[in-house]
C-alpha atoms as a PDB file:
ATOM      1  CA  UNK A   1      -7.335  -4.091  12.238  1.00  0.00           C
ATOM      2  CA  UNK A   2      -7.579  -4.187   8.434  1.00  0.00           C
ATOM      3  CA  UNK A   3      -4.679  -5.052   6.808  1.00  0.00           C
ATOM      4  CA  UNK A   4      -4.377  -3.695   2.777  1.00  0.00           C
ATOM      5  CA  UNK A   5      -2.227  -4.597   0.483  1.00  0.00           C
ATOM      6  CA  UNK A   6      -2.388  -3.588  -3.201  1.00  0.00           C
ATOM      7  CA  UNK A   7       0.073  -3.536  -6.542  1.00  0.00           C
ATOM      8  CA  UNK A   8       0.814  -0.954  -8.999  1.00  0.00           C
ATOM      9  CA  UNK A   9       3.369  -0.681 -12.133  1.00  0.00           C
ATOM     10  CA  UNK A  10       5.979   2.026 -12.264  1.00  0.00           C
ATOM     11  CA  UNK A  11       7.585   2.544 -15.526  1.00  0.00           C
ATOM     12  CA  UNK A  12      10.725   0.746 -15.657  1.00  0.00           C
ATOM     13  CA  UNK A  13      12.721   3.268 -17.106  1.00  0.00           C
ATOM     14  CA  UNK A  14      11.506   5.437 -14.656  1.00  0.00           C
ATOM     15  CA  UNK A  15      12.578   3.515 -11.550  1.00  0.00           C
ATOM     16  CA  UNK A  16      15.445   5.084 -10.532  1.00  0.00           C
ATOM     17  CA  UNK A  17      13.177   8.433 -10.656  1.00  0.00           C
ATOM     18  CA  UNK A  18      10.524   6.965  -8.630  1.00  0.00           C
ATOM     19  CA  UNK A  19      12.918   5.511  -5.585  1.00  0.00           C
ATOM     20  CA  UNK A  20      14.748   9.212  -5.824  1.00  0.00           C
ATOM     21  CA  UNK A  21      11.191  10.452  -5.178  1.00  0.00           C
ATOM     22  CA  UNK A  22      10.662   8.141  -2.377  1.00  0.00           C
ATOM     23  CA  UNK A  23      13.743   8.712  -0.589  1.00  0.00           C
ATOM     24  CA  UNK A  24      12.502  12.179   0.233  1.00  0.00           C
ATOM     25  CA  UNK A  25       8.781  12.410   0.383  1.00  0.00           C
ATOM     26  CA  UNK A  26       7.134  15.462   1.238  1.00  0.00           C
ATOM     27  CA  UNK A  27       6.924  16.141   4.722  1.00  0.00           C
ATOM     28  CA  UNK A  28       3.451  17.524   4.768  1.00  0.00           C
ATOM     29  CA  UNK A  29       2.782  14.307   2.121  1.00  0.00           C
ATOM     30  CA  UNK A  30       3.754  12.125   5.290  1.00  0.00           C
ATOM     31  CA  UNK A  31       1.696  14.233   7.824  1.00  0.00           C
ATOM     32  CA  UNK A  32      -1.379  13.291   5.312  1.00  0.00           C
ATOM     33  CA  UNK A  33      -0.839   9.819   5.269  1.00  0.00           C
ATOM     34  CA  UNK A  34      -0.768   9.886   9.023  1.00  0.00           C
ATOM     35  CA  UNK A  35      -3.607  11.649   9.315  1.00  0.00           C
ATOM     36  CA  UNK A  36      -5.463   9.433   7.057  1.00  0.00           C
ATOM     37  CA  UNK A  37      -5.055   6.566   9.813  1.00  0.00           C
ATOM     38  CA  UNK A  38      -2.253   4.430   7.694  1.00  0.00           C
ATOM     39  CA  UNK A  39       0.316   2.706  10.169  1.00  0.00           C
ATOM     40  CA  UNK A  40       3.268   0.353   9.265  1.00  0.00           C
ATOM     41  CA  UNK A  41       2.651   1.621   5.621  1.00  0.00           C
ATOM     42  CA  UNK A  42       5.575   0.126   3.283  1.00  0.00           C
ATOM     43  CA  UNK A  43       6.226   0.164  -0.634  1.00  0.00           C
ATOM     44  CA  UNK A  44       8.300  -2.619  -2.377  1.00  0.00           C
ATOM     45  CA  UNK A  45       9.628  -2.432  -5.715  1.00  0.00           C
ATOM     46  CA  UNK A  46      10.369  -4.989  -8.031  1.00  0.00           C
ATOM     47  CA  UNK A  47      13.166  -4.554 -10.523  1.00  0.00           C
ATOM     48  CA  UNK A  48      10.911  -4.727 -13.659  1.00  0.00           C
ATOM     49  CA  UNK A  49       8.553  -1.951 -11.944  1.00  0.00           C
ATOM     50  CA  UNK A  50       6.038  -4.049 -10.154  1.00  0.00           C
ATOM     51  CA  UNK A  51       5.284  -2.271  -6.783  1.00  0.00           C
ATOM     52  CA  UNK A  52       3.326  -4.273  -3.671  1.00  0.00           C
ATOM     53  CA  UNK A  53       2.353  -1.425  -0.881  1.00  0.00           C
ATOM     54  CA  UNK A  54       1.042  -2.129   2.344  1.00  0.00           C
ATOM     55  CA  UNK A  55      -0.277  -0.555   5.485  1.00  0.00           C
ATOM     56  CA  UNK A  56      -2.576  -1.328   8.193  1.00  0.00           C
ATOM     57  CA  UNK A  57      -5.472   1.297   9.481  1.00  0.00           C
ATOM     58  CA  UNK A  58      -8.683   1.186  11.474  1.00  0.00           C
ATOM     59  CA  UNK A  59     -10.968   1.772   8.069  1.00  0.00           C
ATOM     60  CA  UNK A  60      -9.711   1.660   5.045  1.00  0.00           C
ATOM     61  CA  UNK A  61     -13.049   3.399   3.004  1.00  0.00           C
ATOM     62  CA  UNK A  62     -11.935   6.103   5.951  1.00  0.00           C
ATOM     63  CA  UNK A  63      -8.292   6.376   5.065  1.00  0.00           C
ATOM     64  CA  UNK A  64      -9.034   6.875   1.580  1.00  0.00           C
ATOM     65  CA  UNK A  65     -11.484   9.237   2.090  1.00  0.00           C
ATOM     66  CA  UNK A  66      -9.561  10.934   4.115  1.00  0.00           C
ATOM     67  CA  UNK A  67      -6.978  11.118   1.677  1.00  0.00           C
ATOM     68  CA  UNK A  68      -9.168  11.949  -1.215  1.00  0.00           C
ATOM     69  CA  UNK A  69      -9.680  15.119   0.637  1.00  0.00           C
ATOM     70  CA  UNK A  70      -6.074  15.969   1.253  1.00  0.00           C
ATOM     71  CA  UNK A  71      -4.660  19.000  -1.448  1.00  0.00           C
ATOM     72  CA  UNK A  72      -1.362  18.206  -0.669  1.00  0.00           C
ATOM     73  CA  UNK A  73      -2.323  13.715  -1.630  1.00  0.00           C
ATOM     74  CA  UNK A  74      -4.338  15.458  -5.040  1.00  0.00           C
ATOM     75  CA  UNK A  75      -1.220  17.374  -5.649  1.00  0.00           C
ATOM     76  CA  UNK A  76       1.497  14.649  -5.007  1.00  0.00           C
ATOM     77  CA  UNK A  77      -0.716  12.152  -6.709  1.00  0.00           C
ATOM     78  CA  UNK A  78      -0.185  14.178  -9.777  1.00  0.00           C
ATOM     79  CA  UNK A  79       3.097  14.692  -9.277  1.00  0.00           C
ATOM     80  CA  UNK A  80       3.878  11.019  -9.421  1.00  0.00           C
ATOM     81  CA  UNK A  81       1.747   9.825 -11.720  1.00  0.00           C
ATOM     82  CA  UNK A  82       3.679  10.304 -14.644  1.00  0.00           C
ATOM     83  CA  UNK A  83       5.623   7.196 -13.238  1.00  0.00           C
ATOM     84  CA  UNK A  84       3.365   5.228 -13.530  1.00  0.00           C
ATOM     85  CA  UNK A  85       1.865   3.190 -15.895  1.00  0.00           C
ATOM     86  CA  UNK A  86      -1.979   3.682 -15.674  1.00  0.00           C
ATOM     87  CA  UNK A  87      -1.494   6.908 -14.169  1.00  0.00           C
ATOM     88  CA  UNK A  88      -2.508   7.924 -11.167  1.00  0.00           C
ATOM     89  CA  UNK A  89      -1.779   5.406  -8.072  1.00  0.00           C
ATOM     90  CA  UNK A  90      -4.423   6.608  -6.140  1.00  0.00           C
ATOM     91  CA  UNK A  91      -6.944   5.500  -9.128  1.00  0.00           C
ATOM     92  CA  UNK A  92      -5.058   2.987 -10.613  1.00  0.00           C
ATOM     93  CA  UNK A  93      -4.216   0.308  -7.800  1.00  0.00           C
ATOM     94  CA  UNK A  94      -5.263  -3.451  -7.653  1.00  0.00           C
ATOM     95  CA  UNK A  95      -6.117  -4.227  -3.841  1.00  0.00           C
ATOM     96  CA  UNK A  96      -4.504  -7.995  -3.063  1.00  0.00           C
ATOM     97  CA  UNK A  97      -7.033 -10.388  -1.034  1.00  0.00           C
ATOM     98  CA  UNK A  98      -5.358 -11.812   2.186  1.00  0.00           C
ATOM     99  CA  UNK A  99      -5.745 -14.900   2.463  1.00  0.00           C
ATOM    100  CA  UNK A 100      -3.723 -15.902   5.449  1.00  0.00           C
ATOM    101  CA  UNK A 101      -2.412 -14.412   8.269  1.00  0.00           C
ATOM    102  CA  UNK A 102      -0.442 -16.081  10.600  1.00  0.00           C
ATOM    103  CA  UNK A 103      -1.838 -14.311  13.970  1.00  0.00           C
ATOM    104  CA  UNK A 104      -4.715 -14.718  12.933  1.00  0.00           C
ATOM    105  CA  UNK A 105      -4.790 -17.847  12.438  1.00  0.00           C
ATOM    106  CA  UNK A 106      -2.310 -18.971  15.734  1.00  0.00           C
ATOM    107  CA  UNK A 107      -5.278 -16.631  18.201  1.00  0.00           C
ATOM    108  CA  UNK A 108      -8.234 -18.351  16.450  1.00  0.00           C
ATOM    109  CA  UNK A 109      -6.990 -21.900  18.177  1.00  0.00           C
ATOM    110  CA  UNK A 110      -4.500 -23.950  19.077  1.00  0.00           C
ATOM    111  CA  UNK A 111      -2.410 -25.667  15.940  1.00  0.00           C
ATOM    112  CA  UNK A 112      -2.651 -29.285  16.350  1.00  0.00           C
ATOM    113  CA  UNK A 113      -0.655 -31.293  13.863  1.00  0.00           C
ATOM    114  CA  UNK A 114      -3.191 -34.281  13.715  1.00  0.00           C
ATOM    115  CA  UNK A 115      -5.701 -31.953  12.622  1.00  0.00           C
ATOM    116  CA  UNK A 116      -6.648 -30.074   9.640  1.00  0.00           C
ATOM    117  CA  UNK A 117      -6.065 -30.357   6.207  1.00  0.00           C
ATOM    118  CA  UNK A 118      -3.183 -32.517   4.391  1.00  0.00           C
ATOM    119  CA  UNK A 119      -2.689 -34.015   1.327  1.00  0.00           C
END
């Protein structure tokens, strides 16, 4: 199951705004992302307005399709944007490479000390 992780940048003097926002999002904004396929879908916001997301879904090209579609995403997209810095979050968002995962990793074989890579 792809995992996706990505950062944005919310306007620091516009965090308190942005977590009010988020404290109460739309219920048919929530139904959307559901629909879309997103599971285990969290934000996390640094003080000076850095923002990691992250959610896990079956396709990601799918889920944001799927949400490209949506009135209600077009509509809250615009709705937040002006928090942002770069605008929009649905056009504006770096995607983060994984690069590890510990069940991944643990399933793929059995950890043996004496092996692997040390320095």
């Amino acid at each position: 199951m792809p995992r996706v992780c990505f950062q944005l940048r919310v306007d620091p003097d516009r965090l308190d705004e942005y977590r009010r926002r988020h404290a109460a999002v739309w219920p048919e904004m929530l139904r959307a992302i559901e629909a879309s396929g997103r599971r285990n879908y969290s934000l996390f916001l640094r003080p000076d307005g850095l923002l990691i997301g992250y959610y896990e879904t079956d396709s990601a090209d799918r889920s944001d399709a799927r949400l490209a579609a949506s009135q209600v995403a077009a509509v809250w997209e615009e709705h937040m944007a002006e928090l942002f810095i770069g605008g929009r979050a649905d056009r504006s968002a770096t995607i983060l490479e994984e690069v590890f995962h510990l069940e991944d990793q643990l399933a793929s074989k059995v950890h043996d000390p004496s092996e692997g890579d040390r320095e």
